[in-house]
C-alpha atoms as a PDB file:
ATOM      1  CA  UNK A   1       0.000   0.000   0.000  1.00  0.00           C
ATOM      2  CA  UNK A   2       1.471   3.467  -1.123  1.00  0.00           C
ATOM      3  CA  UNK A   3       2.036   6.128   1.122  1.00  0.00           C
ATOM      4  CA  UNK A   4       2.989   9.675   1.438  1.00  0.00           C
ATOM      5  CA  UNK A   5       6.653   9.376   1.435  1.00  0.00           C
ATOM      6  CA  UNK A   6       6.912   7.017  -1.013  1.00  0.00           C
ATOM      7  CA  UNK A   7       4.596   9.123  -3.283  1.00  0.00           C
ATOM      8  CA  UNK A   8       6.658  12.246  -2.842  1.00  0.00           C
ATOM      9  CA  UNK A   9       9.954   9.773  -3.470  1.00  0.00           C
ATOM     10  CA  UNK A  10       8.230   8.811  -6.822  1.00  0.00           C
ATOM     11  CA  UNK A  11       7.898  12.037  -8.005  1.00  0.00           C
ATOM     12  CA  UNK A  12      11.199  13.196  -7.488  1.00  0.00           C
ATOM     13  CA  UNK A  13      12.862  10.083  -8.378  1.00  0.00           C
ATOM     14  CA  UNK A  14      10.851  10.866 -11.861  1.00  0.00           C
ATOM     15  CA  UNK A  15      12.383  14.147 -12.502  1.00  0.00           C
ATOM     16  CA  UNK A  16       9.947  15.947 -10.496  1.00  0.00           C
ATOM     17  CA  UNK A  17       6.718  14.831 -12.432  1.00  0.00           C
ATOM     18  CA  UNK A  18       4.292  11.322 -11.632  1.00  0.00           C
ATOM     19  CA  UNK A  19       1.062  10.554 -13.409  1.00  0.00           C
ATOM     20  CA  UNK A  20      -0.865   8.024 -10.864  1.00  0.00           C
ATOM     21  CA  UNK A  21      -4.066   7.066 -10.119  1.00  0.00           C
ATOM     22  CA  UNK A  22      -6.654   8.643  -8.008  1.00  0.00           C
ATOM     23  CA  UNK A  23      -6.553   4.983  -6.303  1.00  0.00           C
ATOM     24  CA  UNK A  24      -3.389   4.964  -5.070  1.00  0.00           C
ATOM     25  CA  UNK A  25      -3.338   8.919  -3.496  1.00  0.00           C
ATOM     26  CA  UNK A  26      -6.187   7.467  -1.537  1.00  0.00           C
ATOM     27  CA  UNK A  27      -4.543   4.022  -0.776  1.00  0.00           C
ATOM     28  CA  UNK A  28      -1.993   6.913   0.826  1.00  0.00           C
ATOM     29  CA  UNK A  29      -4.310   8.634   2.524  1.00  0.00           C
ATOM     30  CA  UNK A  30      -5.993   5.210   4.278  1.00  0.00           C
ATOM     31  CA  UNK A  31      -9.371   6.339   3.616  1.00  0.00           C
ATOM     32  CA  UNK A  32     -11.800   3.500   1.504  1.00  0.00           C
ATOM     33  CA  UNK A  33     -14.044   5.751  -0.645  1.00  0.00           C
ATOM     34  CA  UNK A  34     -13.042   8.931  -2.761  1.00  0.00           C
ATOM     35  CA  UNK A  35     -15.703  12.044  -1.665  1.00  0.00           C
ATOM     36  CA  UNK A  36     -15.584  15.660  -1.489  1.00  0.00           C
ATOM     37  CA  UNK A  37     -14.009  15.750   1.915  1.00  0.00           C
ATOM     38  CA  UNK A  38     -11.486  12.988   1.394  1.00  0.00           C
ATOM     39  CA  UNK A  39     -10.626  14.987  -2.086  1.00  0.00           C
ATOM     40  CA  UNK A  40     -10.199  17.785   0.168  1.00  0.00           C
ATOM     41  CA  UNK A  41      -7.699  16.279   2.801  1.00  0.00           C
ATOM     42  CA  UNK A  42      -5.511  14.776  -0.537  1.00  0.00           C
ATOM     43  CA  UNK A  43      -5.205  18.317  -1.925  1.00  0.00           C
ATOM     44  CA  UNK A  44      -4.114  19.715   1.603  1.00  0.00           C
ATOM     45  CA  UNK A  45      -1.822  16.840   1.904  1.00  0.00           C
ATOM     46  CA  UNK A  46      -0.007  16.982  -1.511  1.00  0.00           C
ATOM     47  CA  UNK A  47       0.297  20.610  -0.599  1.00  0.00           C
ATOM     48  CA  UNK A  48       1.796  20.629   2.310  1.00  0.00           C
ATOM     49  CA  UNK A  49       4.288  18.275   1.213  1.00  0.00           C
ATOM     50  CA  UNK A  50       4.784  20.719  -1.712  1.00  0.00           C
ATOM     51  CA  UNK A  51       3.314  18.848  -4.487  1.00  0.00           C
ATOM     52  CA  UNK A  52       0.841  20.139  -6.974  1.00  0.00           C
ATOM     53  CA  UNK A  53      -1.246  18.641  -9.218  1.00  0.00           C
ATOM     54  CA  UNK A  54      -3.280  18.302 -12.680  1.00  0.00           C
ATOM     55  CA  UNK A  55      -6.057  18.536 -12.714  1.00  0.00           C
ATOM     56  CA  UNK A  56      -6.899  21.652 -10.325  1.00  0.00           C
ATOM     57  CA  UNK A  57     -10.002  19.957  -8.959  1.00  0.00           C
ATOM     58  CA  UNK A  58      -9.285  16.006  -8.134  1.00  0.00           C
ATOM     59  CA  UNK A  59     -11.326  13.571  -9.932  1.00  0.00           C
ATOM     60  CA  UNK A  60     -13.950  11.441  -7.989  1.00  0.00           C
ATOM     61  CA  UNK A  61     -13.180   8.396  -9.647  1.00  0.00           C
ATOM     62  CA  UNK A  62     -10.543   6.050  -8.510  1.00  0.00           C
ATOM     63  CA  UNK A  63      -9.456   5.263 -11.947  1.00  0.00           C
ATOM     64  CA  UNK A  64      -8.640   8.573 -13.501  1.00  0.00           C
ATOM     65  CA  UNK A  65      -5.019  10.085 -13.659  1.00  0.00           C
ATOM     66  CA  UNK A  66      -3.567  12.496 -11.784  1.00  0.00           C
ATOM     67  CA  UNK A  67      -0.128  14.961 -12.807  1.00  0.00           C
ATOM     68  CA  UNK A  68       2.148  15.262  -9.498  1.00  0.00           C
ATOM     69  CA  UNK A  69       4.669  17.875  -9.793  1.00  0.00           C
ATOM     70  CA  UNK A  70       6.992  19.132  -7.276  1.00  0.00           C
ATOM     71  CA  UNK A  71       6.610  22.951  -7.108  1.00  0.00           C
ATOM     72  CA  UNK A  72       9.807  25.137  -6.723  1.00  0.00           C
ATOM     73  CA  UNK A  73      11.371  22.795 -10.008  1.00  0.00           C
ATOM     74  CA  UNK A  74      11.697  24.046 -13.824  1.00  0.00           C
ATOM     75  CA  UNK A  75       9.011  21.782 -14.179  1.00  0.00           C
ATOM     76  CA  UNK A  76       6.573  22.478 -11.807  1.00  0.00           C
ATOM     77  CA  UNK A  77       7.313  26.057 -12.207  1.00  0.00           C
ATOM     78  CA  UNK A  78       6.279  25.774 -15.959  1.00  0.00           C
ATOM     79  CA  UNK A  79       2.513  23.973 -15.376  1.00  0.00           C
ATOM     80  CA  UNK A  80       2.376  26.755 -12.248  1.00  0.00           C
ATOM     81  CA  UNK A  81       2.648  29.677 -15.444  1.00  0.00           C
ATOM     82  CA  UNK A  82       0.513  27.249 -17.894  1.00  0.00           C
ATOM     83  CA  UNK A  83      -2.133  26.723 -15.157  1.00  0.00           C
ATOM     84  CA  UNK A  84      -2.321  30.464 -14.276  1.00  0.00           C
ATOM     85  CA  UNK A  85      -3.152  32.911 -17.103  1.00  0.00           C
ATOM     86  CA  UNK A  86      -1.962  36.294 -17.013  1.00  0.00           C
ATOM     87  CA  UNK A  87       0.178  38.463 -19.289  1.00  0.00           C
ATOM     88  CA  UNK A  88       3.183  38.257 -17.226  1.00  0.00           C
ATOM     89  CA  UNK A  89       3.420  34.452 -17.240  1.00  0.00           C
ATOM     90  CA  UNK A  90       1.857  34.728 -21.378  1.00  0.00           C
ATOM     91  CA  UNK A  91       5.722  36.435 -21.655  1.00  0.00           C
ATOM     92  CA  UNK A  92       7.430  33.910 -19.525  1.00  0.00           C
ATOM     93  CA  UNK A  93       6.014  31.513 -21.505  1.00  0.00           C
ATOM     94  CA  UNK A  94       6.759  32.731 -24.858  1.00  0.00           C
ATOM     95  CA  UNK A  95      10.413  33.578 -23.640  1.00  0.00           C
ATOM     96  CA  UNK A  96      11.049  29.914 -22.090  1.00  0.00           C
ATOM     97  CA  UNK A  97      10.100  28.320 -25.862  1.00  0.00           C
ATOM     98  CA  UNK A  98      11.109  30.599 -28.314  1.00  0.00           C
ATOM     99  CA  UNK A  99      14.573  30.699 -26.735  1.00  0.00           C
ATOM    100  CA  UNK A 100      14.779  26.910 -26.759  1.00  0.00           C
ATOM    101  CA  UNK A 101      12.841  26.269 -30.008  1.00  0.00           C
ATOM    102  CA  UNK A 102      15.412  25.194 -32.419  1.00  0.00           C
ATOM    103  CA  UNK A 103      15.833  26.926 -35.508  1.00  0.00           C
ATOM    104  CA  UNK A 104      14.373  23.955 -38.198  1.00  0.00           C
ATOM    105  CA  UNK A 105      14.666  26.032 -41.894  1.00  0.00           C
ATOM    106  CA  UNK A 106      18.712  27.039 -40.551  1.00  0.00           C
ATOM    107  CA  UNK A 107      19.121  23.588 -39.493  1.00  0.00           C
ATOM    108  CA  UNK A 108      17.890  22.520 -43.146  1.00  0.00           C
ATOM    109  CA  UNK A 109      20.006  24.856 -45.126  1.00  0.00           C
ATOM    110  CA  UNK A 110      22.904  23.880 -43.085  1.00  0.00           C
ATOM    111  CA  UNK A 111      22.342  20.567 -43.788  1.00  0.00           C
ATOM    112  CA  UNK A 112      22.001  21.025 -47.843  1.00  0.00           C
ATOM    113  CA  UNK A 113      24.540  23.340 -47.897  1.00  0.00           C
ATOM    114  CA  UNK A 114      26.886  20.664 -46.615  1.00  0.00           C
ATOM    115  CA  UNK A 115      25.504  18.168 -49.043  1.00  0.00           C
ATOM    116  CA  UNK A 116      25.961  20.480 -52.153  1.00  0.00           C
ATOM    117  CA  UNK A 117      29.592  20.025 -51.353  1.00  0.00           C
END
């Protein structure tokens, strides 16, 4: 049976990110059935151990998937600026990909220009 600290490992053992089941976060929590209360006391866990998670709102049903991220990370700190709209996280955004994006057409002519030769 999974619990907390094993969770958290999981996540950061995972480069700070863990898709897992609403079953298992309430395996961890030791309670039988998934409700609005016990949905409640898994959010309030996860963050206090500094975890967030996808989606905002937990599901209901043990089945369905749930995105663990460890906030304070590059990743967590990129689904924190996805999750919350705003211009100044719109820039952040655009910044953190169009830095990073590779340049395809240079990468192309590069690549002809060398076969040409």
């Amino acid at each position: 049976m999974p619990d907390w600290n094993s969770i958290k490992q999981e996540v950061e053992n995972n480069g700070n990110i863990l898709t897992v089941t609403m079953e298992k976060l309430r395996e961890a929590h030791g309670a039988a059935r998934l409700g609005i209360n016990i949905q409640a006391q898994i959010k309030n866990t996860l963050a206090g151990m500094g975890l967030g998670h996808v989606p905002q709102e937990l599901p209901s049903y043990q089945h369905e998937p749930v995105r663990l991220y460890k906030r304070g990370t590059p990743v967590g700190d990129i689904i924190e600026m996805v999750l919350t709209p705003g211009q100044q996280n719109d820039a952040k955004l655009s910044q953190q990909f169009s830095q990073n994006a590779p340049d395809y057409a240079a990468i192309i002519a590069k690549i002809r220009e060398l076969v040409a030769e």
